[in-house]
C-alpha atoms as a PDB file:
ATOM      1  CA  UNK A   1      69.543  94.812  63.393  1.00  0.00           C
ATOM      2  CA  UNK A   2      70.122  91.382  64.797  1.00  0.00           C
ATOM      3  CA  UNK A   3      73.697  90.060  64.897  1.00  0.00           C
ATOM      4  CA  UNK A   4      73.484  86.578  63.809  1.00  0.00           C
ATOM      5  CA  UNK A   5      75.287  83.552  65.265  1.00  0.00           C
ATOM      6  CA  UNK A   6      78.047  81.483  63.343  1.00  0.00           C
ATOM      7  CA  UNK A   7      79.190  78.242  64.969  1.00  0.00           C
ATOM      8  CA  UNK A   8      83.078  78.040  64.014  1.00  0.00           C
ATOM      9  CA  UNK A   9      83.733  74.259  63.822  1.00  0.00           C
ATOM     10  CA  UNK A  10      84.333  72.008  61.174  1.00  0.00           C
ATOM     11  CA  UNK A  11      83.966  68.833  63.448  1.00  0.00           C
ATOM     12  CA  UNK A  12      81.403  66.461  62.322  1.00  0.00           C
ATOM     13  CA  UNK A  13      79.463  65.870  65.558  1.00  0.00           C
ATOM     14  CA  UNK A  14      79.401  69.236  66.660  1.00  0.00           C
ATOM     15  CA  UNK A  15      77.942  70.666  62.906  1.00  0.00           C
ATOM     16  CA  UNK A  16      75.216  68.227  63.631  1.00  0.00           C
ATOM     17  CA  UNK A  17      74.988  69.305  66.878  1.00  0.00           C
ATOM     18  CA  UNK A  18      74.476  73.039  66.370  1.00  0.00           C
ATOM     19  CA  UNK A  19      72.483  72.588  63.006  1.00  0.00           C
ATOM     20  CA  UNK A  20      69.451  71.529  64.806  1.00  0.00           C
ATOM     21  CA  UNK A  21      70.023  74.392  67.270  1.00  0.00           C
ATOM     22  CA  UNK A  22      67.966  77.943  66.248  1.00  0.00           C
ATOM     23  CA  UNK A  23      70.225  80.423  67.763  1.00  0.00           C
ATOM     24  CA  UNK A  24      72.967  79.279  65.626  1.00  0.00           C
ATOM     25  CA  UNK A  25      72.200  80.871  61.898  1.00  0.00           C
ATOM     26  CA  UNK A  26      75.377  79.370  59.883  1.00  0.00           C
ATOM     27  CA  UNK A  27      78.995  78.005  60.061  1.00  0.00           C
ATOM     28  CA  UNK A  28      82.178  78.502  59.268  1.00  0.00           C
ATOM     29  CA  UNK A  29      85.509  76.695  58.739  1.00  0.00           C
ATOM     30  CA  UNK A  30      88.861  76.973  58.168  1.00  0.00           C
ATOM     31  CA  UNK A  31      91.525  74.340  57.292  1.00  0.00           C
ATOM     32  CA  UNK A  32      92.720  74.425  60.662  1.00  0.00           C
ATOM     33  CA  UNK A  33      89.882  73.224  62.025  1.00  0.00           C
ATOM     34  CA  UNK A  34      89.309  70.883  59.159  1.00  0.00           C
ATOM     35  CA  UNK A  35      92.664  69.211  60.235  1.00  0.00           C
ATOM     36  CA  UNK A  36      91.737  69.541  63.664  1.00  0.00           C
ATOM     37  CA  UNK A  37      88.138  67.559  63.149  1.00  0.00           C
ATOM     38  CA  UNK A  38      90.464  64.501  61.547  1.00  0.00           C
ATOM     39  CA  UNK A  39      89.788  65.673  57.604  1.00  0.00           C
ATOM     40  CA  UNK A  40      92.146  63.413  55.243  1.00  0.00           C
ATOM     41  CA  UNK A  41      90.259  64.875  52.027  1.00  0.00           C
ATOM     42  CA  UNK A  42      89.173  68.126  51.561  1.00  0.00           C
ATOM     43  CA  UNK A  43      86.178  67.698  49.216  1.00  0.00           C
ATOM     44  CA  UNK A  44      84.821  64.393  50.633  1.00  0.00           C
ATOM     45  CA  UNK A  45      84.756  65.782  54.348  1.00  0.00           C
ATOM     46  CA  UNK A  46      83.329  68.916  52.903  1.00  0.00           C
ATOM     47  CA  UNK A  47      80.601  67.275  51.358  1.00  0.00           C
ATOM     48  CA  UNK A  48      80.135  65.107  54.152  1.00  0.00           C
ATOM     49  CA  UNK A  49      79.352  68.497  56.448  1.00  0.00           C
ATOM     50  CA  UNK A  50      77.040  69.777  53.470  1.00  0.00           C
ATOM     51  CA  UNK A  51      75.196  66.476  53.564  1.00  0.00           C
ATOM     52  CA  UNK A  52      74.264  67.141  57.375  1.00  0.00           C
ATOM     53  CA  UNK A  53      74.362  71.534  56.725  1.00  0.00           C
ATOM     54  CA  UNK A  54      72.319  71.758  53.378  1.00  0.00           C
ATOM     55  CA  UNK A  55      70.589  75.299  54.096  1.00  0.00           C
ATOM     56  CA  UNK A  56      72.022  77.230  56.736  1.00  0.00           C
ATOM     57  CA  UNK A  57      74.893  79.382  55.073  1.00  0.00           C
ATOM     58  CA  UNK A  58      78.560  77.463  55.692  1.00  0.00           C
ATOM     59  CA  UNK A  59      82.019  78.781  54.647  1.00  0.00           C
ATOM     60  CA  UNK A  60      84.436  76.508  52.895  1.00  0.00           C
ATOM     61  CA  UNK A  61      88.557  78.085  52.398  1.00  0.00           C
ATOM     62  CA  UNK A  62      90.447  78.267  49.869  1.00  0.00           C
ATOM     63  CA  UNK A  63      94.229  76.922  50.722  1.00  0.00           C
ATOM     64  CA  UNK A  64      96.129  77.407  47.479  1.00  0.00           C
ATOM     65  CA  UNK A  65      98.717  80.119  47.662  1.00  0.00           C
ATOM     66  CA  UNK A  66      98.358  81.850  44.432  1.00  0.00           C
ATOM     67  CA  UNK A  67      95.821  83.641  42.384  1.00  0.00           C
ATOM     68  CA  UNK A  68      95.289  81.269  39.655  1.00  0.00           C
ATOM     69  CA  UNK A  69      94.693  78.162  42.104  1.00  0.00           C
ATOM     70  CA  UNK A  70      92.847  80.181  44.675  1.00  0.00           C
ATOM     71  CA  UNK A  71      90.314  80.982  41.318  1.00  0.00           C
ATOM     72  CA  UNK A  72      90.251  77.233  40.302  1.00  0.00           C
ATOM     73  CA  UNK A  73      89.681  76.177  44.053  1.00  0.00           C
ATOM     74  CA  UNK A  74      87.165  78.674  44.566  1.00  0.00           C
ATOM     75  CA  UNK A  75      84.835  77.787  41.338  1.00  0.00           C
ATOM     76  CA  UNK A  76      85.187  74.644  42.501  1.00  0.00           C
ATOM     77  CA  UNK A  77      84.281  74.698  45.990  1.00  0.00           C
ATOM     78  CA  UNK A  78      81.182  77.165  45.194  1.00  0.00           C
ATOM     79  CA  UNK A  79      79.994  74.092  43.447  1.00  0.00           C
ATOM     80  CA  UNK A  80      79.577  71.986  46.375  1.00  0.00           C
ATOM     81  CA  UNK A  81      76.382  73.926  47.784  1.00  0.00           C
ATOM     82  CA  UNK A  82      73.930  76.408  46.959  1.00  0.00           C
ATOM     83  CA  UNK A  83      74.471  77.478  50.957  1.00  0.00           C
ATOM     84  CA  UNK A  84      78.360  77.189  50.412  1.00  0.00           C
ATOM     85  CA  UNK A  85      80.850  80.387  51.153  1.00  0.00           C
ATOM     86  CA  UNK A  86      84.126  80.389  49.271  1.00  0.00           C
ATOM     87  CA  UNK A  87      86.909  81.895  52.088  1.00  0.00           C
ATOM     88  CA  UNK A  88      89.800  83.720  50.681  1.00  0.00           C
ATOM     89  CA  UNK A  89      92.288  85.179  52.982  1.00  0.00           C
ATOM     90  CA  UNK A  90      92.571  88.966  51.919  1.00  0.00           C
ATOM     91  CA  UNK A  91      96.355  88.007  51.054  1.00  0.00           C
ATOM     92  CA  UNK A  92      98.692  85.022  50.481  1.00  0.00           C
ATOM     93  CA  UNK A  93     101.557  83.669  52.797  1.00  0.00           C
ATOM     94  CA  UNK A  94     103.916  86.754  50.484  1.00  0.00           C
ATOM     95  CA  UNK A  95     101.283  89.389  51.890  1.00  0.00           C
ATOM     96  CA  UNK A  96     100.375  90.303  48.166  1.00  0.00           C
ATOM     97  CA  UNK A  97      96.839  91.673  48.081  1.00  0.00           C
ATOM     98  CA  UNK A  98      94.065  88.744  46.659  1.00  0.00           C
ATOM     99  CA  UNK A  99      91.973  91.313  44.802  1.00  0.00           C
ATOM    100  CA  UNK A 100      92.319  89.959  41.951  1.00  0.00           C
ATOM    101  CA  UNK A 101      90.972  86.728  43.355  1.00  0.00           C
ATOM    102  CA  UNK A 102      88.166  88.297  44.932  1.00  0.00           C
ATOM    103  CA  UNK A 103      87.496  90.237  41.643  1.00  0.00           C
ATOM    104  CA  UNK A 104      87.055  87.363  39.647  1.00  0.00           C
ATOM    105  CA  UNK A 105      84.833  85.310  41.980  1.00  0.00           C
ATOM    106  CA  UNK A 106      82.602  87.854  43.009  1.00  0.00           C
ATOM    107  CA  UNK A 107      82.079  88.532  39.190  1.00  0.00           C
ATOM    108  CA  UNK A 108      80.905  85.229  38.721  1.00  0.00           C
ATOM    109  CA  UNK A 109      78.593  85.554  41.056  1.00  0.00           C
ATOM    110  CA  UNK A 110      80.108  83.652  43.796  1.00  0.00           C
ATOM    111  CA  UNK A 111      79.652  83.898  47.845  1.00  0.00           C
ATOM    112  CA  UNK A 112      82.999  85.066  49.239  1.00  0.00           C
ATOM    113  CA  UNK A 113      83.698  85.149  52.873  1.00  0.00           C
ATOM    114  CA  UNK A 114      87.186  87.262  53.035  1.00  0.00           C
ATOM    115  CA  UNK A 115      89.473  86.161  56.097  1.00  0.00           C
ATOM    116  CA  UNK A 116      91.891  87.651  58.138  1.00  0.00           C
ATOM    117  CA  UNK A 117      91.237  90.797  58.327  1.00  0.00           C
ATOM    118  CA  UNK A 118      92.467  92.875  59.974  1.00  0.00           C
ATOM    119  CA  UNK A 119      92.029  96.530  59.604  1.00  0.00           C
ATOM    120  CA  UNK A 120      89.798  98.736  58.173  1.00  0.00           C
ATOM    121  CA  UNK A 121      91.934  99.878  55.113  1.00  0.00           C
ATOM    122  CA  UNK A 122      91.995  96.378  54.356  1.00  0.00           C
ATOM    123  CA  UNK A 123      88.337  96.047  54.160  1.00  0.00           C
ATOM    124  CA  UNK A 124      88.058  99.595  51.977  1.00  0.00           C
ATOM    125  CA  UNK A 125      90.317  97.474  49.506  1.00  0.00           C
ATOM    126  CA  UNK A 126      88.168  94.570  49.459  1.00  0.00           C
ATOM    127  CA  UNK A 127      85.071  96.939  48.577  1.00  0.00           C
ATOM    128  CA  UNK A 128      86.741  98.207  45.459  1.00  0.00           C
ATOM    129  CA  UNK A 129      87.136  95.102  44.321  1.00  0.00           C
ATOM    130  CA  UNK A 130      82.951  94.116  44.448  1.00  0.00           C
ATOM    131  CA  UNK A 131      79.727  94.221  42.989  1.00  0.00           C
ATOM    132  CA  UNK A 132      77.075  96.139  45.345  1.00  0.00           C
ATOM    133  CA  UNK A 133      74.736  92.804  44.268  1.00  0.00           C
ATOM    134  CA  UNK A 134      76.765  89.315  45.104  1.00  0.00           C
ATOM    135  CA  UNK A 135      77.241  88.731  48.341  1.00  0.00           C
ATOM    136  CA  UNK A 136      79.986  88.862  50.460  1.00  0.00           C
ATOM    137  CA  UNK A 137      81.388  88.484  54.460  1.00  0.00           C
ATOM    138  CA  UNK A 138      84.168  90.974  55.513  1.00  0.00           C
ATOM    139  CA  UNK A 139      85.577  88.398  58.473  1.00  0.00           C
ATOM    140  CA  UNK A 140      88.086  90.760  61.225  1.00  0.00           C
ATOM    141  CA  UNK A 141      89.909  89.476  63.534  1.00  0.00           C
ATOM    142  CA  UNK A 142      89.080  90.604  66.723  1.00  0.00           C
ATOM    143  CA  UNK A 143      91.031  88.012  69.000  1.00  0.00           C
ATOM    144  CA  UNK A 144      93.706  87.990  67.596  1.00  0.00           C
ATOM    145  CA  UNK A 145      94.401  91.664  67.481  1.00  0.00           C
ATOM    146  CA  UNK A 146      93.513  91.703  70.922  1.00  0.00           C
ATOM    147  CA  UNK A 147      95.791  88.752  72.358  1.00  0.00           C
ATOM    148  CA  UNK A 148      98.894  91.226  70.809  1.00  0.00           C
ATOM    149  CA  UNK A 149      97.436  94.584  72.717  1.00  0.00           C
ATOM    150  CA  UNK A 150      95.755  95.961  69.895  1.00  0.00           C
ATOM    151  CA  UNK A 151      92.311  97.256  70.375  1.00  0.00           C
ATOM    152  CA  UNK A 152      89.814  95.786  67.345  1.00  0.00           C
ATOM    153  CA  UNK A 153      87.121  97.937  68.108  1.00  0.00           C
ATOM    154  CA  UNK A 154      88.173 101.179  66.078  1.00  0.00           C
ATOM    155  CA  UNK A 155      88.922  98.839  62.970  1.00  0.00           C
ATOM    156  CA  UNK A 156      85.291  97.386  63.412  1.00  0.00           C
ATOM    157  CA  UNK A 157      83.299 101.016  63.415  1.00  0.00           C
ATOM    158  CA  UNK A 158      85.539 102.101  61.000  1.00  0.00           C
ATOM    159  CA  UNK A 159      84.730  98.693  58.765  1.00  0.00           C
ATOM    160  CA  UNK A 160      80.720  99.120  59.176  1.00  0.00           C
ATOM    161  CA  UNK A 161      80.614 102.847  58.239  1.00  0.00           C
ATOM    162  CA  UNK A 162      82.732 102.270  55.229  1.00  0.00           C
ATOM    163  CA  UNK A 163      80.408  99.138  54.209  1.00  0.00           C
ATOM    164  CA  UNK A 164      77.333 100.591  54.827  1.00  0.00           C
ATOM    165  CA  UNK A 165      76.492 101.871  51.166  1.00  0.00           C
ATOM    166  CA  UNK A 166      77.015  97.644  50.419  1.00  0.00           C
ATOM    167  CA  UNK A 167      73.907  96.100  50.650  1.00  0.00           C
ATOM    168  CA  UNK A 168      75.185  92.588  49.977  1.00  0.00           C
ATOM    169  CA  UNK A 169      78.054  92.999  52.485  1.00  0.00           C
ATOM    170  CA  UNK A 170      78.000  91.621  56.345  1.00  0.00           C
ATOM    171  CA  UNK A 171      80.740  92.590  58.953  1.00  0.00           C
ATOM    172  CA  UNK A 172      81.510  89.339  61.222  1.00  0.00           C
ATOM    173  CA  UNK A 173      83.262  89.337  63.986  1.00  0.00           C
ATOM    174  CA  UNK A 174      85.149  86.525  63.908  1.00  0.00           C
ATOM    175  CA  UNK A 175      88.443  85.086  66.851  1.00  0.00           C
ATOM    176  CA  UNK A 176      85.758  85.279  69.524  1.00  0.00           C
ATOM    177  CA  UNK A 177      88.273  84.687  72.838  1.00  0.00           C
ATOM    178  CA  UNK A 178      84.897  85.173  75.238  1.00  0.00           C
ATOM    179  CA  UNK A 179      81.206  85.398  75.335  1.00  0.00           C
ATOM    180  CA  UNK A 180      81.091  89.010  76.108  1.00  0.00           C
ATOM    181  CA  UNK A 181      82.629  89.573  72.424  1.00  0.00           C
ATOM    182  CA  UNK A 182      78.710  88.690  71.410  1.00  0.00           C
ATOM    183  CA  UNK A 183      77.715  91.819  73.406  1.00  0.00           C
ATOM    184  CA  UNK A 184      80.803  93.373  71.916  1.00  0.00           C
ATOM    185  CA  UNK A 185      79.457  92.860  68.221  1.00  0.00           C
ATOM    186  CA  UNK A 186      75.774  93.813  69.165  1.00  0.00           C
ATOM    187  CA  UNK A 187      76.894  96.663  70.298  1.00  0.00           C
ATOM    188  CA  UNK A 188      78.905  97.450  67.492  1.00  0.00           C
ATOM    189  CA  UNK A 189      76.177  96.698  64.635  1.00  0.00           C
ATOM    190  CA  UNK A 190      78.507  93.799  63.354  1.00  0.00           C
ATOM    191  CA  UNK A 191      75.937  91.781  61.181  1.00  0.00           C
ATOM    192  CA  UNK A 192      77.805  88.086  62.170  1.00  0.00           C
ATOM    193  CA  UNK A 193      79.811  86.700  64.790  1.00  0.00           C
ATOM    194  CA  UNK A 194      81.467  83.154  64.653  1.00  0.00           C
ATOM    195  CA  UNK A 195      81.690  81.334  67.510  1.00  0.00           C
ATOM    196  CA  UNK A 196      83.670  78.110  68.916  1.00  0.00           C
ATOM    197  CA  UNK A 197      81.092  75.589  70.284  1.00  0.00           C
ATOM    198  CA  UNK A 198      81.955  75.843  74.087  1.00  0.00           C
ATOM    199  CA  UNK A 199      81.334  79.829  74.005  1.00  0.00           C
ATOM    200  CA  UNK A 200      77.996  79.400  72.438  1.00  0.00           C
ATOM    201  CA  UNK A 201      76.896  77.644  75.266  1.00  0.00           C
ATOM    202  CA  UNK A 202      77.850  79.667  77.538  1.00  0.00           C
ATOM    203  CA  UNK A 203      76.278  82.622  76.106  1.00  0.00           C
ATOM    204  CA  UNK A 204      72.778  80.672  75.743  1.00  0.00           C
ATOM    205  CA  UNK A 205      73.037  80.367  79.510  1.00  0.00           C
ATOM    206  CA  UNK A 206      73.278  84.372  79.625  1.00  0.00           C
ATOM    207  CA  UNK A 207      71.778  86.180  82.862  1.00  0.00           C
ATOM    208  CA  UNK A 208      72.676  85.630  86.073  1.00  0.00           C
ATOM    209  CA  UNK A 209      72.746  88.097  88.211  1.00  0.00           C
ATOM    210  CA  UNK A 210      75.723  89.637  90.037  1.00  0.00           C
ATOM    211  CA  UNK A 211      74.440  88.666  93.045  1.00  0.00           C
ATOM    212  CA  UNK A 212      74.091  84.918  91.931  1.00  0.00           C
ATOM    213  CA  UNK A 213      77.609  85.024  90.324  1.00  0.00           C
ATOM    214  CA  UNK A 214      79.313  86.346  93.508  1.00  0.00           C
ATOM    215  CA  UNK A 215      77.316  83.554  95.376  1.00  0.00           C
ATOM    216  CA  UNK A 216      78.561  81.053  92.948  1.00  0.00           C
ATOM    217  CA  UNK A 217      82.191  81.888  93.296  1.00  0.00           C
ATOM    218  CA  UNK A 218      81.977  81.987  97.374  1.00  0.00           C
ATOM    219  CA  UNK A 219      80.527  78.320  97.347  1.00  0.00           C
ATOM    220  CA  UNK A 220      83.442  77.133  94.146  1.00  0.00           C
ATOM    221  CA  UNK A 221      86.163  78.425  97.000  1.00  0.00           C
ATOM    222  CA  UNK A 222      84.160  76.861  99.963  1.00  0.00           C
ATOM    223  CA  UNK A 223      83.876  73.469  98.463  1.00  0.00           C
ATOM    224  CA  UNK A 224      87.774  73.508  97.018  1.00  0.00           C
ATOM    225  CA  UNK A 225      88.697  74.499 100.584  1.00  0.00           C
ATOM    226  CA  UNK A 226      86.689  71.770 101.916  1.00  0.00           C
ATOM    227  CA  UNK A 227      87.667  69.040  99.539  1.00  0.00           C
ATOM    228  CA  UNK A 228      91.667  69.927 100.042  1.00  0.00           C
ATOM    229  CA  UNK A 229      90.772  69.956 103.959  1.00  0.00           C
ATOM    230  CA  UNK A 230      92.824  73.088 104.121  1.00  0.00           C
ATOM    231  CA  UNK A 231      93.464  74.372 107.798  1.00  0.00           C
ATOM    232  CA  UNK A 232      95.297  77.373 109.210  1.00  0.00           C
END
């Protein structure tokens, strides 16, 4: 199995960018980033993305803070696209649990792409709350666990084995903090792994050698030394 590449962006340029770009396979988004890219109103810039991403799979969040608004935004937002993902974060800001959310959407048969996750028990709750048919991203946090000295790994083997029976479920690997996390989630069997723009091209420019890269590094300190005309 082929992990697939996400570009994690919501910046107008940059979608248009990495839509005409084959190693990327989809996007996602976040309202972070939405705020970030200069987004004044939700659905417009949305449907300004979707005009320039109309096939290749792009997730769209949710930002209401209850259940009954998170359905209403969600039915609303899976309108927008046949190649749209509604996000949900696997709990509000009060850390209550959003099955009921994702119970309701996935009945109706809409794409769910569930966010911030963490853990593996987290995910086993999100699976009793699905269809085997509709389908739906399990997104874990790998970054982020790691950046407070927890190790992600366990929660993602865990996560895969558990999901394995679910046809219509894909593991992503999502807070990518460097391009070896792409090896990371090969490795692993993750299905997905979303990536900010300036670590996907990094990892197209994959293998050098370790001889090349110590070369490399030997010149960067020669030429720094050289430009500071540094003398002992």
């Amino acid at each position: 199995m082929s992990t697939k590449v996400f570009c994690d962006i919501a910046d107008l340029n940059s979608i248009k960018k990495f839509n005409n770009n084959n190693f990327v396979k989809g996007f996602t988004t976040n309202p972070s980033l939405m705020r970030k890219a200069g987004a004044k109103d939700y659905k417009s810039y949305s449907k300004q993305i979707l005009k320039v991403c109309n096939r290749k799979p792009i997730s769209f969040e949710v930002f209401a803070d209850n259940p009954k608004l998170m359905i209403e935004q969600g039915i609303k937002i899976n309108n927008w696209g046949k190649n749209v993902y509604v996000k949900v974060p696997v709990i509000n800001s009060k850390k209550q649990f959003t099955g009921q959310v994702i119970k309701e959407l996935n009945s109706r048969n809409i794409k769910l792409n569930i966010t911030a996750v963490y853990t593996a028990k987290q995910t086993a709750k999100i699976l009793n709350m699905i269809n085997k048919k509709t389908k739906v991203i399990i997104s874990i946090f790998a970054g982020r666990a790691a950046d407070t000295g927890k190790d992600p790994v366990p929660e993602f083997v865990k996560s895969i084995k558990i999901a394995k029976n679910f046809k219509n479920v894909e593991i992503l690997w999502a807070s990518v903090r460097e391009p070896y996390n792409y090896i990371q989630a090969k490795q692993l069997g993750c299905h997905i792994i979303t990536i900010p723009p300036a670590i996907i091209e990094k990892i197209q420019k994959f293998g050098k050698s370790f001889s090349q890269l110590t070369q490399e590094t030997v010149k960067n300190f020669l030429i720094d030394s050289k430009k500071s005309n540094f003398k002992i």
